[in-house]
Protein backbone atom coordinates (compact mmCIF):
# COMPACT_ATOMS: atom_id res chain seq x y z
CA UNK A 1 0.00 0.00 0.00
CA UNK A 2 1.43 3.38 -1.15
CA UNK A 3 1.25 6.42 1.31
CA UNK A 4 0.72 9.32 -1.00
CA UNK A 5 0.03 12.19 1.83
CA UNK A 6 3.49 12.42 3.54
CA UNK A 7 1.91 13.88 7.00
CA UNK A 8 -0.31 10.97 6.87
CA UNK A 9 3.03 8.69 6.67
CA UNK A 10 4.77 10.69 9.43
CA UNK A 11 1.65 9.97 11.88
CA UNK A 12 1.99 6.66 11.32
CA UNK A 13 5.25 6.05 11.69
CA UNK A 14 4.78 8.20 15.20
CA UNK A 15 2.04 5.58 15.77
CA UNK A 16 4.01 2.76 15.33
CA UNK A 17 6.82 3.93 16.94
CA UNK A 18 4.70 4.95 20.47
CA UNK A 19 3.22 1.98 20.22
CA UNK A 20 6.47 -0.15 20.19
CA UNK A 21 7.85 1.95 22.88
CA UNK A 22 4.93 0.73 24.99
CA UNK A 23 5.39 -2.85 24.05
CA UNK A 24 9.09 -2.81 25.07
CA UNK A 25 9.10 -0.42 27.96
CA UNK A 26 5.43 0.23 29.57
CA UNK A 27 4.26 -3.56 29.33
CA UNK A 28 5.49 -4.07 33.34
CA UNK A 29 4.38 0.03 34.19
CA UNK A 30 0.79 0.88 32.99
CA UNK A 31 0.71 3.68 34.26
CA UNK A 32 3.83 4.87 32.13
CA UNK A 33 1.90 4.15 29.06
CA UNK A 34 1.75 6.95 26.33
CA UNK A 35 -1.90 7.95 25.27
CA UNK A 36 -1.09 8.09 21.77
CA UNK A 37 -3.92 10.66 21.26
CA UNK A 38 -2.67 13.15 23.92
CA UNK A 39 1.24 12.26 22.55
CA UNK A 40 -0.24 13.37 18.95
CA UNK A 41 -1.85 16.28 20.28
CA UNK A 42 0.59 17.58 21.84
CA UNK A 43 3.28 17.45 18.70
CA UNK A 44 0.46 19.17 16.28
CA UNK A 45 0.17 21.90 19.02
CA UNK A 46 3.41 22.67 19.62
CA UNK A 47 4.48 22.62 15.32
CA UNK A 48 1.21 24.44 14.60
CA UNK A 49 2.54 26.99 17.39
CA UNK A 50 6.46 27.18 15.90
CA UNK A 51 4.54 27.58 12.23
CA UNK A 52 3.01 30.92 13.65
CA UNK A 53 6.00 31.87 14.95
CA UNK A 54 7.71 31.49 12.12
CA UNK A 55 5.47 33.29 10.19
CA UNK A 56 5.39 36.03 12.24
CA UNK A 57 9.27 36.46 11.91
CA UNK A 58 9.47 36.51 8.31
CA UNK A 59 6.07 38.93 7.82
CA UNK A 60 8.30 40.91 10.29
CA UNK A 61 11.26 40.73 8.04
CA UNK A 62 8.96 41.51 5.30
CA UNK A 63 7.82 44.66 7.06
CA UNK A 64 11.03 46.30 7.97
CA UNK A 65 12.42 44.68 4.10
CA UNK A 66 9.75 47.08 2.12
């Protein structure tokens, strides 16, 4: 099966590799267990927040540029 949206292909692979991490690690700790939801989240909050940021900066250097 062929992935054609790349985020699509990057949550899965974050998936995959949360839910390995519980397999190997959490198994004897359940309460260490990642909530995969919360985990995902958590990332899209944090890049959506750097993507403002970002833009912010370079309409900023567009500002002071013209």
């Amino acid at each position: 099966m062929t992935i054609t949206n790349p985020r699509a292909a990057v949550f899965r692979e974050l998936q995959t590799l949360v839910s390995e991490y519980d397999d190997a690690v959490s198994i004897p700790h359940t309460d260490a267990r990642w909530n995969i939801d919360e985990a995902l989240s958590d990332l899209i909050i944090r890049l959506n927040c750097e993507t403002r940021r970002v833009r912010k900066l370079k309409a900023i250097e567009q500002a002071e540029a013209a």
